[in-house]
N, C-alpha and C. Protein backbone atom coordinates (compact mmCIF):
# COMPACT_ATOMS: atom_id res chain seq x y z
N UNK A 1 0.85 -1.17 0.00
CA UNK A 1 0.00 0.00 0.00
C UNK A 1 0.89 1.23 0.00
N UNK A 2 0.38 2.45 -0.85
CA UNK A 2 1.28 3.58 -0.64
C UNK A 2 0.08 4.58 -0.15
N UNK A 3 0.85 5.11 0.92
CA UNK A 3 0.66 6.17 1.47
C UNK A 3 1.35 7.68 0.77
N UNK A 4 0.07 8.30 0.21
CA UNK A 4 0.16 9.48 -0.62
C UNK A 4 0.20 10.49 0.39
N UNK A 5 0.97 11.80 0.52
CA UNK A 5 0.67 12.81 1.15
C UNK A 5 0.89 13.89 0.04
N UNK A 6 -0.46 14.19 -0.69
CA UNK A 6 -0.75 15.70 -0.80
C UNK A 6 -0.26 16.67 -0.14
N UNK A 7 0.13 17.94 -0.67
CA UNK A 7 0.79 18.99 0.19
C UNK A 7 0.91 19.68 -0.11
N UNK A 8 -0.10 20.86 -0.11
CA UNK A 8 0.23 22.16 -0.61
C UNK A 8 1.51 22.86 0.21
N UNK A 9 2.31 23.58 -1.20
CA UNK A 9 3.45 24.10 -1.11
C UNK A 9 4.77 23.50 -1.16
N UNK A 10 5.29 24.08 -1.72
CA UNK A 10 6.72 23.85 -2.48
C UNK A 10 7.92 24.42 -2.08
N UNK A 11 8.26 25.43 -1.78
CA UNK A 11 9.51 25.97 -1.11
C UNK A 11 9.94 26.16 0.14
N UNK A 12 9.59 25.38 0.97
CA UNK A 12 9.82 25.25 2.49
C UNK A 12 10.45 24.83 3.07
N UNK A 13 11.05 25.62 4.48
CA UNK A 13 12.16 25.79 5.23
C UNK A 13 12.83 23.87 4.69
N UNK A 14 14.13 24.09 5.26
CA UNK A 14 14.92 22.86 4.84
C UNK A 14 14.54 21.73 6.12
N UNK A 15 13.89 22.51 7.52
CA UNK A 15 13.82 21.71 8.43
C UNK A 15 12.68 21.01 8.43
N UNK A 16 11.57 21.72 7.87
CA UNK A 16 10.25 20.56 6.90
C UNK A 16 11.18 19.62 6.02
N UNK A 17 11.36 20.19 5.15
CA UNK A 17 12.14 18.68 4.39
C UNK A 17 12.68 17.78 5.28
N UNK A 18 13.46 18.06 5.93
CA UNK A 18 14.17 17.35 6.50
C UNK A 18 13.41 16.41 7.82
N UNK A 19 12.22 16.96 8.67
CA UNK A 19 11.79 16.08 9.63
C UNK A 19 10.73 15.30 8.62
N UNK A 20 9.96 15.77 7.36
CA UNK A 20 9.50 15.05 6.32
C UNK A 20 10.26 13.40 6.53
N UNK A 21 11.24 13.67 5.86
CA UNK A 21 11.96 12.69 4.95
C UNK A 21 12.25 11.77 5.99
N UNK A 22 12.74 12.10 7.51
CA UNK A 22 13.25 11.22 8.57
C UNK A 22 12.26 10.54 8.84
N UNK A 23 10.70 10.89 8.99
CA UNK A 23 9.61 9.66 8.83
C UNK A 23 9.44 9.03 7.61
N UNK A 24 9.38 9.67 6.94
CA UNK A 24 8.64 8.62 5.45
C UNK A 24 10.13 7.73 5.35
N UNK A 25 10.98 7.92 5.68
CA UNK A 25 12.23 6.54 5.27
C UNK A 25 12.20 5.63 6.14
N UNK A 26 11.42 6.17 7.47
CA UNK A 26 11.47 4.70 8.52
C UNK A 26 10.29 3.97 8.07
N UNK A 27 9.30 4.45 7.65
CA UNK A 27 8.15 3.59 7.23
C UNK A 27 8.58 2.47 6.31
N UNK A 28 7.51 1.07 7.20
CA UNK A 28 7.67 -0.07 6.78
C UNK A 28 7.30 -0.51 4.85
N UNK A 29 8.42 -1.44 4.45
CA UNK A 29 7.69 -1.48 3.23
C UNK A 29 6.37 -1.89 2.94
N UNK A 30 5.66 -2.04 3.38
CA UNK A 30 4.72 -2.63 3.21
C UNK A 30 3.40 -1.12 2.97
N UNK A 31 3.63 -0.04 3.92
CA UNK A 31 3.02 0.90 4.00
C UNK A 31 4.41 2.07 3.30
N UNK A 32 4.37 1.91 2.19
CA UNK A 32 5.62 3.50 1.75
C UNK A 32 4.66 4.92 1.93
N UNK A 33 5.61 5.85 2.23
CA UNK A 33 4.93 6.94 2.55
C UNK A 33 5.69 8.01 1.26
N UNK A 34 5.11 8.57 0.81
CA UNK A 34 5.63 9.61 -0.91
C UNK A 34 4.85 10.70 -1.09
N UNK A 35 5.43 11.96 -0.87
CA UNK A 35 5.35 13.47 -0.92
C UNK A 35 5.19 13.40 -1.93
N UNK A 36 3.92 14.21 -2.32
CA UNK A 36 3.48 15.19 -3.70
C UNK A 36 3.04 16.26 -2.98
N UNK A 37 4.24 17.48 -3.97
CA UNK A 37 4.07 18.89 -3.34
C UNK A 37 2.87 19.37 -4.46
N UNK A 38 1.94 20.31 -4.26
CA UNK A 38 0.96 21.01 -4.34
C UNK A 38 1.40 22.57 -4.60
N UNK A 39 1.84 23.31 -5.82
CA UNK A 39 2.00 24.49 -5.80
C UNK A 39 1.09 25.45 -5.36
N UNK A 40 1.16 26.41 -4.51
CA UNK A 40 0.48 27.51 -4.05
C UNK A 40 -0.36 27.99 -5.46
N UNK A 41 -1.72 28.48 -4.83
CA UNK A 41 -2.66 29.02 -5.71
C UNK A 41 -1.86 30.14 -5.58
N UNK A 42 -2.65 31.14 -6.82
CA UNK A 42 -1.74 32.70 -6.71
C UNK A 42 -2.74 33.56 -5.96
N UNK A 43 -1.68 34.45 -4.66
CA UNK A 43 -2.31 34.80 -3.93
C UNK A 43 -2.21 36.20 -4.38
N UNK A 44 -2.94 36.57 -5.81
CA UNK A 44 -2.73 37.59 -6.18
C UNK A 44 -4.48 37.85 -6.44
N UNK A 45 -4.87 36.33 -6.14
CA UNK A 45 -6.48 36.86 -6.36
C UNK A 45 -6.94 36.27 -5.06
N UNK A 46 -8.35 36.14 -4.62
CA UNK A 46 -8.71 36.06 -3.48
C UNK A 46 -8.24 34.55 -2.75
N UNK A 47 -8.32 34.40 -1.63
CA UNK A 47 -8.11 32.96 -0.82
C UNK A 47 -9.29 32.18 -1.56
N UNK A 48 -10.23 32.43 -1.60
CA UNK A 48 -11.30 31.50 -2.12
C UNK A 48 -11.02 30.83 -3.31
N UNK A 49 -10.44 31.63 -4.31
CA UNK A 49 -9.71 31.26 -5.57
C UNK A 49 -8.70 30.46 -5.63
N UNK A 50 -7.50 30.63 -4.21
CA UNK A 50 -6.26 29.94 -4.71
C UNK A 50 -6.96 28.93 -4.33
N UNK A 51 -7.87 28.39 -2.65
CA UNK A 51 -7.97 27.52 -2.50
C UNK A 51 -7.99 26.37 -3.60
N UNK A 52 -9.02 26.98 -4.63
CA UNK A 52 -10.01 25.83 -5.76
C UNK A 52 -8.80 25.53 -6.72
N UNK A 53 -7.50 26.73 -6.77
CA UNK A 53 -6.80 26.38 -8.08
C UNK A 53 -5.94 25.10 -7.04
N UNK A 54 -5.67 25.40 -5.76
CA UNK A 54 -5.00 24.19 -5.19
C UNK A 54 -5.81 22.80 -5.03
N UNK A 55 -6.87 22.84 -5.03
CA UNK A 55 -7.66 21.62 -5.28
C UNK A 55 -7.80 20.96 -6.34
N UNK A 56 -8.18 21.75 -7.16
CA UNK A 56 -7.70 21.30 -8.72
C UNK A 56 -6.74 20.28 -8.83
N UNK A 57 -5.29 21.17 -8.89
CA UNK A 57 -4.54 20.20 -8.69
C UNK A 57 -4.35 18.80 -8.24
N UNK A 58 -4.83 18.84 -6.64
CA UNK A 58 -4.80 17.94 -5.59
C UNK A 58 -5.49 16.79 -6.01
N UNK A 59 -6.73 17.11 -6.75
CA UNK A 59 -8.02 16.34 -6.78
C UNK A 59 -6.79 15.48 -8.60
N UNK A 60 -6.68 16.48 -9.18
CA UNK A 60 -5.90 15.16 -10.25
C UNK A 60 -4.72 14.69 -10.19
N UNK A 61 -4.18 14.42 -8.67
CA UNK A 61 -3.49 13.48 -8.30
C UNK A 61 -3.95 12.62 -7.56
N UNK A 62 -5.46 12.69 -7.38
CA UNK A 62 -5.56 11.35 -6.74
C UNK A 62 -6.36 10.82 -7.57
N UNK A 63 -6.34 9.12 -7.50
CA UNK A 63 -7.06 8.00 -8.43
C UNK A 63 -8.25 7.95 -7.75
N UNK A 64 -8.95 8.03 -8.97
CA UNK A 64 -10.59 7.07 -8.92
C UNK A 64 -10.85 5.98 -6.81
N UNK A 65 -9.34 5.20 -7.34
CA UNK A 65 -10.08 4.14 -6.21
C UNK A 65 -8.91 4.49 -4.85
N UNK A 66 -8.56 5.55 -4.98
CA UNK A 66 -7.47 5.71 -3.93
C UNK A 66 -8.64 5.94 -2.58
N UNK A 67 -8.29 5.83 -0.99
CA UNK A 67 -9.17 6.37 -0.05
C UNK A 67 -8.66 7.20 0.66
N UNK A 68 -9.27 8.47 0.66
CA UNK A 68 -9.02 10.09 0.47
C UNK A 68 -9.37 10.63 2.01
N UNK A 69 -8.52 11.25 2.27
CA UNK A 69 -8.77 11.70 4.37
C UNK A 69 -8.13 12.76 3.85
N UNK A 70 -8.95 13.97 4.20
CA UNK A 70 -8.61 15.15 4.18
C UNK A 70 -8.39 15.74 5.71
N UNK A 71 -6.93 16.95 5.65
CA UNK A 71 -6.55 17.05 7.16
C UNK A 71 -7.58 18.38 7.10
N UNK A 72 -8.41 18.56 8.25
CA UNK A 72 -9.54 19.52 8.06
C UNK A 72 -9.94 20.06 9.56
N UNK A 73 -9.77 21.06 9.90
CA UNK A 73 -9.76 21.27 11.56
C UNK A 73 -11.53 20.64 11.98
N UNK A 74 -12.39 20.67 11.17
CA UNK A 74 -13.87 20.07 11.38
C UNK A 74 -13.85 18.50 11.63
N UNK A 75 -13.00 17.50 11.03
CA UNK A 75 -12.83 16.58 10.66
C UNK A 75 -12.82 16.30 12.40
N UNK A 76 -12.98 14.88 12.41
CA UNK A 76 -12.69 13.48 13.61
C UNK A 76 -11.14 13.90 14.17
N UNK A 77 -11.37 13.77 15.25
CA UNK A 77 -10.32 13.56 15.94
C UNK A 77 -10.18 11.59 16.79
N UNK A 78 -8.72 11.46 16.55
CA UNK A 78 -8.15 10.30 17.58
C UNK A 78 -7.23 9.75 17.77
N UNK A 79 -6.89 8.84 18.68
CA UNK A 79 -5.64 8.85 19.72
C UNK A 79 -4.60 8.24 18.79
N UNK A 80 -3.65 8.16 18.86
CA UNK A 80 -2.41 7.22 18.19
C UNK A 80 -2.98 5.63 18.28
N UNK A 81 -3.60 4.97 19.14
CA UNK A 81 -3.99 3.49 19.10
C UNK A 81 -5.15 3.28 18.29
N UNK A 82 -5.82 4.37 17.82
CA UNK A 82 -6.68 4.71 16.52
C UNK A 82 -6.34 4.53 15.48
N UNK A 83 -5.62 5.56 15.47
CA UNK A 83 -5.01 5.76 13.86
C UNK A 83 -3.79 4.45 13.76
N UNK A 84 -3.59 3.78 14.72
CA UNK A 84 -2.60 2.07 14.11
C UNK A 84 -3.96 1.64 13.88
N UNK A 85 -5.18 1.40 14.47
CA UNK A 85 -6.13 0.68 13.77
C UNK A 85 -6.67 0.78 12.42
N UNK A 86 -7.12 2.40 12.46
CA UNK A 86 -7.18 2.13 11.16
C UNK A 86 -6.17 2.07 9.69
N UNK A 87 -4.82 1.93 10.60
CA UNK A 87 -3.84 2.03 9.62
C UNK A 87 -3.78 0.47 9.26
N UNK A 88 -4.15 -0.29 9.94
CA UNK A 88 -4.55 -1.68 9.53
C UNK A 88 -5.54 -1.99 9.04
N UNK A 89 -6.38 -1.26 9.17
CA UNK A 89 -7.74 -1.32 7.98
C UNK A 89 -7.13 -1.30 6.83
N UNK A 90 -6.63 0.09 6.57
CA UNK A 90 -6.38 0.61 5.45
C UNK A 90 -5.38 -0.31 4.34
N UNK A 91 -4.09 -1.27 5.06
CA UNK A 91 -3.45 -1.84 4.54
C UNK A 91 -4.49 -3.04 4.34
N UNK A 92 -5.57 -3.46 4.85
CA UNK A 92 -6.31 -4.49 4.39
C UNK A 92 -7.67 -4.76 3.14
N UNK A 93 -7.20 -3.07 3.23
CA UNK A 93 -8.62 -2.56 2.47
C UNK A 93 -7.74 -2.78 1.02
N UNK A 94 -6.75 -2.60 0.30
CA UNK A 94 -6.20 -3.04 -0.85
C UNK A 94 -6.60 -1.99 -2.01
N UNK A 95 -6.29 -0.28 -1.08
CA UNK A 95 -6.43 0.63 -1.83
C UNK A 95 -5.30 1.35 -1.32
N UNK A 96 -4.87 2.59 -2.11
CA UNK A 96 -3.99 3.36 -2.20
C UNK A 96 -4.30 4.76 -1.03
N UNK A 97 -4.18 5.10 -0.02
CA UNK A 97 -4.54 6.62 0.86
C UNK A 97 -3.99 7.51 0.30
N UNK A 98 -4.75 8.71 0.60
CA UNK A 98 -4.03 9.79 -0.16
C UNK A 98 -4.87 10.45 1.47
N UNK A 99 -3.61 11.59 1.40
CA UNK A 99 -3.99 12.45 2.74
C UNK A 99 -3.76 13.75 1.78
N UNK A 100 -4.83 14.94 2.33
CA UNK A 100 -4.83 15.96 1.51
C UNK A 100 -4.49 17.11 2.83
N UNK A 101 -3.47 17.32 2.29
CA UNK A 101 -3.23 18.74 3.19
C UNK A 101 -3.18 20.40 2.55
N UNK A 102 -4.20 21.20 3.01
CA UNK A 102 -4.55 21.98 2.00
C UNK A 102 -3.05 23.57 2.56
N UNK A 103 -2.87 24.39 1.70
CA UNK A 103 -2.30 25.48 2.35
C UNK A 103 -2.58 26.52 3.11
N UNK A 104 -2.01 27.50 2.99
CA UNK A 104 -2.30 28.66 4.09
C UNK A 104 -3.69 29.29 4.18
N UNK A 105 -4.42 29.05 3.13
CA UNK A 105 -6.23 29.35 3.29
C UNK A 105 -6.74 27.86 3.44
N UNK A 106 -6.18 26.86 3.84
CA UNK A 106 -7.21 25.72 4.10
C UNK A 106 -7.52 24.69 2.96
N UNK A 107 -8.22 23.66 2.65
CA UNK A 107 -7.91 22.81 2.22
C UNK A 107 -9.74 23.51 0.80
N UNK A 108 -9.80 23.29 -0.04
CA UNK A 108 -10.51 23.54 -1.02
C UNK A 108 -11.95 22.71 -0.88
N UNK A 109 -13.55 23.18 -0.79
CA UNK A 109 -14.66 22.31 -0.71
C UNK A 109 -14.95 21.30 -1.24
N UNK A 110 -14.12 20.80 -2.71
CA UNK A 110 -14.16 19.74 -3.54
C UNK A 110 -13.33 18.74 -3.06
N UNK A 111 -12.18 18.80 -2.35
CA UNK A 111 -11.15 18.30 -1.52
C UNK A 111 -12.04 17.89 -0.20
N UNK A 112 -12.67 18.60 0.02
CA UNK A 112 -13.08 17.83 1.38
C UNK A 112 -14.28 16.93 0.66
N UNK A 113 -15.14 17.55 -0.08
CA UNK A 113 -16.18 16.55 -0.58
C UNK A 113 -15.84 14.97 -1.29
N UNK A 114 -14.32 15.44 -1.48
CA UNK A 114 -13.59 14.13 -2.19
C UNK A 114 -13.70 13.43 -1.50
N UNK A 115 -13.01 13.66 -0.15
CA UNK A 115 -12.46 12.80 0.72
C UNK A 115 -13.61 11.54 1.84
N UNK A 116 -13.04 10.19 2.43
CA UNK A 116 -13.50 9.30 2.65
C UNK A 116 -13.63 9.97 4.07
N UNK A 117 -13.12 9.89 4.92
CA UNK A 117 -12.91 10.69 5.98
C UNK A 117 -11.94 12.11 6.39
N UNK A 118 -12.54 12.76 7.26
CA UNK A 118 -11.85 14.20 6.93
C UNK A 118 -11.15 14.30 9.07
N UNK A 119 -9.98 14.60 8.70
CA UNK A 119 -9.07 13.83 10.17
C UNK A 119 -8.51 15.49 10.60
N UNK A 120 -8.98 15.59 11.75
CA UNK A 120 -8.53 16.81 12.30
C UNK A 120 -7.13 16.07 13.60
N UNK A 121 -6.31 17.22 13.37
CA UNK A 121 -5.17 16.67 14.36
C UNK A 121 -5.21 17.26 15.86
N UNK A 122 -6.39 18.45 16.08
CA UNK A 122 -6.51 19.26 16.91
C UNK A 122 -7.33 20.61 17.03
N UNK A 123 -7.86 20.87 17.86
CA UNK A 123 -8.36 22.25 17.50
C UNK A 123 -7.58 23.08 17.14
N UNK A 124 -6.58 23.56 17.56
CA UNK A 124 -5.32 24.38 17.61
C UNK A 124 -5.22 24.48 15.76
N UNK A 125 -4.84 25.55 15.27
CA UNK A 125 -4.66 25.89 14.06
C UNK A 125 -2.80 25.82 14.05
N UNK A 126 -2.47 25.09 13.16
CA UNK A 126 -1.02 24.91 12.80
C UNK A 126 -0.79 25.26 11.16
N UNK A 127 0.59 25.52 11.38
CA UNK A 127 1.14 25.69 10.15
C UNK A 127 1.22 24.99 9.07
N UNK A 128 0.61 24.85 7.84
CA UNK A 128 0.16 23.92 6.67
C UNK A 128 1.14 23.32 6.37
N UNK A 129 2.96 23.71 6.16
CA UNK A 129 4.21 23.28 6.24
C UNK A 129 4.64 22.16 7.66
N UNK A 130 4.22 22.32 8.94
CA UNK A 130 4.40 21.62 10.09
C UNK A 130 3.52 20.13 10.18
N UNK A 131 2.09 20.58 8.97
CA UNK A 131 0.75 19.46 9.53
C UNK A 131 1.86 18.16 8.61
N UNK A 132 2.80 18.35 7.56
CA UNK A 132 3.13 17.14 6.90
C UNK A 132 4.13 16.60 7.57
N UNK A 133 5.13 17.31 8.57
CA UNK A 133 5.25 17.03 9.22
C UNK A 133 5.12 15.80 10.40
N UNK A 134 3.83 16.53 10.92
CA UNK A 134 3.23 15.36 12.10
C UNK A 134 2.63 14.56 11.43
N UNK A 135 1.75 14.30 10.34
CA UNK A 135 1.15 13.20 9.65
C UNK A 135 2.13 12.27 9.61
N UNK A 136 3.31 12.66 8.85
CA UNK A 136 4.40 11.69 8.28
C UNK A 136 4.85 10.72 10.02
N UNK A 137 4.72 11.93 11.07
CA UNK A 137 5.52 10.98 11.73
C UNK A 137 4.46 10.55 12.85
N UNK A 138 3.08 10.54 12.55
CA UNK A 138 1.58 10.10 13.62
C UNK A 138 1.55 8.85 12.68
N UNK A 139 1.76 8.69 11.09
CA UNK A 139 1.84 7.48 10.47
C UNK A 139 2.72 6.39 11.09
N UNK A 140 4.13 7.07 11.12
CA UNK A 140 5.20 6.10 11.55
C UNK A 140 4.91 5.75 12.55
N UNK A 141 4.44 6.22 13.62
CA UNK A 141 4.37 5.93 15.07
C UNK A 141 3.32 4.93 15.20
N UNK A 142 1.97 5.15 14.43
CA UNK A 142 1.19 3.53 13.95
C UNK A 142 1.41 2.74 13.66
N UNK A 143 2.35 3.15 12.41
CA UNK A 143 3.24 1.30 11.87
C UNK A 143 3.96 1.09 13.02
N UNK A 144 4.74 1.57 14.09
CA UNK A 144 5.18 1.13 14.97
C UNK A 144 4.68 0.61 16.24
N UNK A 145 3.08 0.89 16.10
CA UNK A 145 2.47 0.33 16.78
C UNK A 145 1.86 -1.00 16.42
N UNK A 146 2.08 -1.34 15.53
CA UNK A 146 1.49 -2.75 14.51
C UNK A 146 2.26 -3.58 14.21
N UNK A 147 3.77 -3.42 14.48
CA UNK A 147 4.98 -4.31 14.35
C UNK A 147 5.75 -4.42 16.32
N UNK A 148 4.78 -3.90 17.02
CA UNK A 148 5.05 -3.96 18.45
C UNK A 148 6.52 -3.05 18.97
N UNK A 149 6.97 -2.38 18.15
CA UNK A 149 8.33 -1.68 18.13
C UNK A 149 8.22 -0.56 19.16
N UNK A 150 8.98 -0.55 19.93
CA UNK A 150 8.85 0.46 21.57
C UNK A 150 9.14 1.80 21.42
N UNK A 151 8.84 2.40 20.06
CA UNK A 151 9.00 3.74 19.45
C UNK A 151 7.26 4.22 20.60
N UNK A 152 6.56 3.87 19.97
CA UNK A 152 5.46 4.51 21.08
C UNK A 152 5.37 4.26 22.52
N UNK A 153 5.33 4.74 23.37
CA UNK A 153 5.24 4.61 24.51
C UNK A 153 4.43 5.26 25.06
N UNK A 154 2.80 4.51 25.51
CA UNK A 154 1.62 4.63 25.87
C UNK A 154 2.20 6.22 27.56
């Protein structure tokens, strides 16, 4: 199974890249984790606009049968022994995830209407560069909860 992370924006600090990349390389083969950056709408016309031109995008990188969780502050919240569950769904379900992380105006209405479930990480509003971040490494910390590996500690 591959784990897609959508991501609006493209030129960001080296220390995103870099705590990026240190999760998605520990992830197990079985679950690969693979960045697709999302260029910024132009914020030369309204937020409402870039949103849709960033959805656009977003929406034709993901497949027909991929299952789509948009990161959405409205969305479900739950614990790390959650998200290993349904990270074992998901590897059983014998489809492709795509996680949509929208940019600095939020994730686009067609993007959320896409999506299978819509996964909030918190009330707290964070930085659209930081959320790929913690996804990449709230993933790893599931697969490490599913191979019994003492990376989590309840």
């Amino acid at each position: 199974m591959l784990l897609k992370l959508l991501a609006v924006g493209t030129k960001l600090p080296q220390w995103v890249q870099q705590g990026y990349r240190e999760y998605a390389q520990r992830m197990p083969r079985e679950c690969r984790l693979e960045l697709s950056e999302i260029a910024l709408g132009a914020r030369s016309t309204t937020a409402e606009k870039a949103r849709a031109d960033e959805c656009e995008r977003m929406l034709r990188a993901i497949r027909r049968e991929d299952y789509v969780i948009a990161l959405d502050v409205t969305g479900k919240q739950f614990d790390t022994p959650k998200l290993a569950q349904l990270l074992q769904e998901w590897m059983f379900g014998g489809h492709d995830v795509a996680f949509c992380i929208g940019g600095p105006d939020g994730l686009g209405a067609e993007c959320i209407d896409r999506a299978n479930l819509r996964w909030s990480l918190s009330p707290l509003t964070f930085p659209h560069s930081l959320v790929r971040v913690m996804v990449a490494e709230q993933l790893y910390r599931a697969a490490t909860i599913l191979k019994n590996h003492p990376y989590h500690r309840a």
